[in-house]
Protein backbone atom coordinates (compact mmCIF):
# COMPACT_ATOMS: atom_id res chain seq x y z
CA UNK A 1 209.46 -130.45 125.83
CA UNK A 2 207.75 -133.38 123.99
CA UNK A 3 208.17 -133.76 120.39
CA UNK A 4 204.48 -132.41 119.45
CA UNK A 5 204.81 -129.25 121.42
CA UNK A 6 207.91 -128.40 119.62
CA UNK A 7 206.50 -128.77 116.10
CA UNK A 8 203.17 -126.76 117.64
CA UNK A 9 206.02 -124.42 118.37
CA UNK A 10 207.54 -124.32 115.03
CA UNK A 11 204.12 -123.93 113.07
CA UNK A 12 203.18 -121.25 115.45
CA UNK A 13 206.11 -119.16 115.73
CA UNK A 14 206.52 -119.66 110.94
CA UNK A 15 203.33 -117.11 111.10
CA UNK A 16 204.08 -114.02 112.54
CA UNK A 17 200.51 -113.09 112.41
CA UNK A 18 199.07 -116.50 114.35
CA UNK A 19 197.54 -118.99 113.49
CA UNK A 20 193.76 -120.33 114.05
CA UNK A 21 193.78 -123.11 116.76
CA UNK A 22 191.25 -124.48 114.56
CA UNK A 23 193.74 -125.07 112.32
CA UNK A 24 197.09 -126.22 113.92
CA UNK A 25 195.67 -129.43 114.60
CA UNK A 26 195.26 -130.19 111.34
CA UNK A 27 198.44 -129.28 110.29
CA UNK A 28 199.54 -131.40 112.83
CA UNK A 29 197.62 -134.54 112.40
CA UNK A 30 196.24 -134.85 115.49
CA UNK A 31 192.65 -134.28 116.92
CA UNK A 32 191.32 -131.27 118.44
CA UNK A 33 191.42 -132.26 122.29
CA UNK A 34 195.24 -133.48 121.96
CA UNK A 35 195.72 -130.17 120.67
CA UNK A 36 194.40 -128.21 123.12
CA UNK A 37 196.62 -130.22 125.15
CA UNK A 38 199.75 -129.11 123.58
CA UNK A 39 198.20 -125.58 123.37
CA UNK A 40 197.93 -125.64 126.90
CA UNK A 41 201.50 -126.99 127.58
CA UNK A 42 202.69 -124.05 125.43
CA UNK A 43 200.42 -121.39 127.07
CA UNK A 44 201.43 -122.73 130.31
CA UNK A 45 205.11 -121.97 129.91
CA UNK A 46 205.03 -118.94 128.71
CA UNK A 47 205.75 -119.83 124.84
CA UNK A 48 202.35 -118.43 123.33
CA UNK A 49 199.64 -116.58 123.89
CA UNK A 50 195.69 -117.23 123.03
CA UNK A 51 193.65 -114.92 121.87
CA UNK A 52 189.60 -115.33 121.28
CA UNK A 53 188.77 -115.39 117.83
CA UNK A 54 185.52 -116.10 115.88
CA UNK A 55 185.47 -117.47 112.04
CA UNK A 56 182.34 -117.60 110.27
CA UNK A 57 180.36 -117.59 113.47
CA UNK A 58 182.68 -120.44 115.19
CA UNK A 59 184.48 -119.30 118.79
CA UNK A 60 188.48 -120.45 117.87
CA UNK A 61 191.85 -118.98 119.01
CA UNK A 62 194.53 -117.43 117.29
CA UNK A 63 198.05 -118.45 118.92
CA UNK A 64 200.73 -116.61 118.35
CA UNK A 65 204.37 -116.89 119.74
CA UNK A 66 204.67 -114.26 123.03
CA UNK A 67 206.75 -111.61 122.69
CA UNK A 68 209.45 -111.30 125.56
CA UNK A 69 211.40 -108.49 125.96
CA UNK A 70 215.43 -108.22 125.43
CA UNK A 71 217.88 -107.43 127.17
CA UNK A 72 219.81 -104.68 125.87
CA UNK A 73 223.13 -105.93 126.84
CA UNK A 74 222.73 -108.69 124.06
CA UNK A 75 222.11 -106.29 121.40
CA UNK A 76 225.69 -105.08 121.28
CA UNK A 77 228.78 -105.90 121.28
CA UNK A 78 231.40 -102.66 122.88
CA UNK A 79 229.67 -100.07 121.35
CA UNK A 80 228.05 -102.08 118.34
CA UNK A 81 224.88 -102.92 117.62
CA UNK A 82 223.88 -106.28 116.38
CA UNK A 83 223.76 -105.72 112.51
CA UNK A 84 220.20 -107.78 112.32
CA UNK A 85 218.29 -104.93 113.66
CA UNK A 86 216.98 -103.36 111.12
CA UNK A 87 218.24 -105.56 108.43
CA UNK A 88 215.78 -106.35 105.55
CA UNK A 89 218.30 -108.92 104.05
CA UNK A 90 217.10 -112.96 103.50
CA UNK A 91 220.39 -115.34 105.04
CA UNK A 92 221.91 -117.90 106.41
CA UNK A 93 222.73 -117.22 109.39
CA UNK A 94 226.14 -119.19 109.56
CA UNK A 95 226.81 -117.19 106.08
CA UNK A 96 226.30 -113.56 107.20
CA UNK A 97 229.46 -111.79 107.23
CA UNK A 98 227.86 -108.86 108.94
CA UNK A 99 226.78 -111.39 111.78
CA UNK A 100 229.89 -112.96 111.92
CA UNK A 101 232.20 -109.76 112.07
CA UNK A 102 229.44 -108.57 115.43
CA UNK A 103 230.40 -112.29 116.72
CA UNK A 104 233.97 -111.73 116.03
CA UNK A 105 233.93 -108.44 117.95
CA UNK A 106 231.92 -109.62 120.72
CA UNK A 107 234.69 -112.40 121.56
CA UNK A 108 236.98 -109.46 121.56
CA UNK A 109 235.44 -107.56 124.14
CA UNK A 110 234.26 -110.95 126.28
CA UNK A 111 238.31 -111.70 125.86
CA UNK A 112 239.23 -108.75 126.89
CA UNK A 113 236.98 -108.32 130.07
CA UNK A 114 238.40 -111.49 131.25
């Protein structure tokens, strides 16, 4: 993917709640039309969804990154759960011991399978 579509991306899928169309492509610096090029790009693979939305009386549409569904499998590791679900906690993801230990543990198990 071209360099605009990924920082569409990254502004869309920073606000879990959408954002307006109207105004990603200001946050972007580019004009509308190029925009609703990249919009398109993203729509068209499957990386966000559009939704119709009026604000104050103007037709606009709120994108918002499209939820895919997981596969279970890579929610555990043996018989343990990924510790992110459900966790409330702000981190670094390379400094999570919780994470790490599930990591550790999964290389167990994939070690031992093979």
């Amino acid at each position: 993917m071209a360099e605009p579509e990924d920082e569409a991306l990254n502004l869309i899928q920073g606000k879990p709640e959408g954002i307006l169309q109207s105004e990603l492509w200001k946050e972007l610096g580019v004009d509308s039309r190029k925009c609703s090029r990249i919009v398109k790009k993203l729509e068209d693979s499957g990386l966000i969804e559009r939704i119709d939305y009026k604000k104050d009386g103007v037709k606009t549409y709120l994108l918002r990154i499209k939820r895919r569904q997981v596969n279970p499998k890579y929610l555990l590791s043996g018989d343990e759960l990924i510790p992110c679900i459900g966790c409330d906690l702000e981190c670094i993801v390379e400094q999570c011991h919780p994470l790490m230990d599930w990591m550790y543990q999964l290389a167990i198990v994939q070690h031992e399978r093979d």
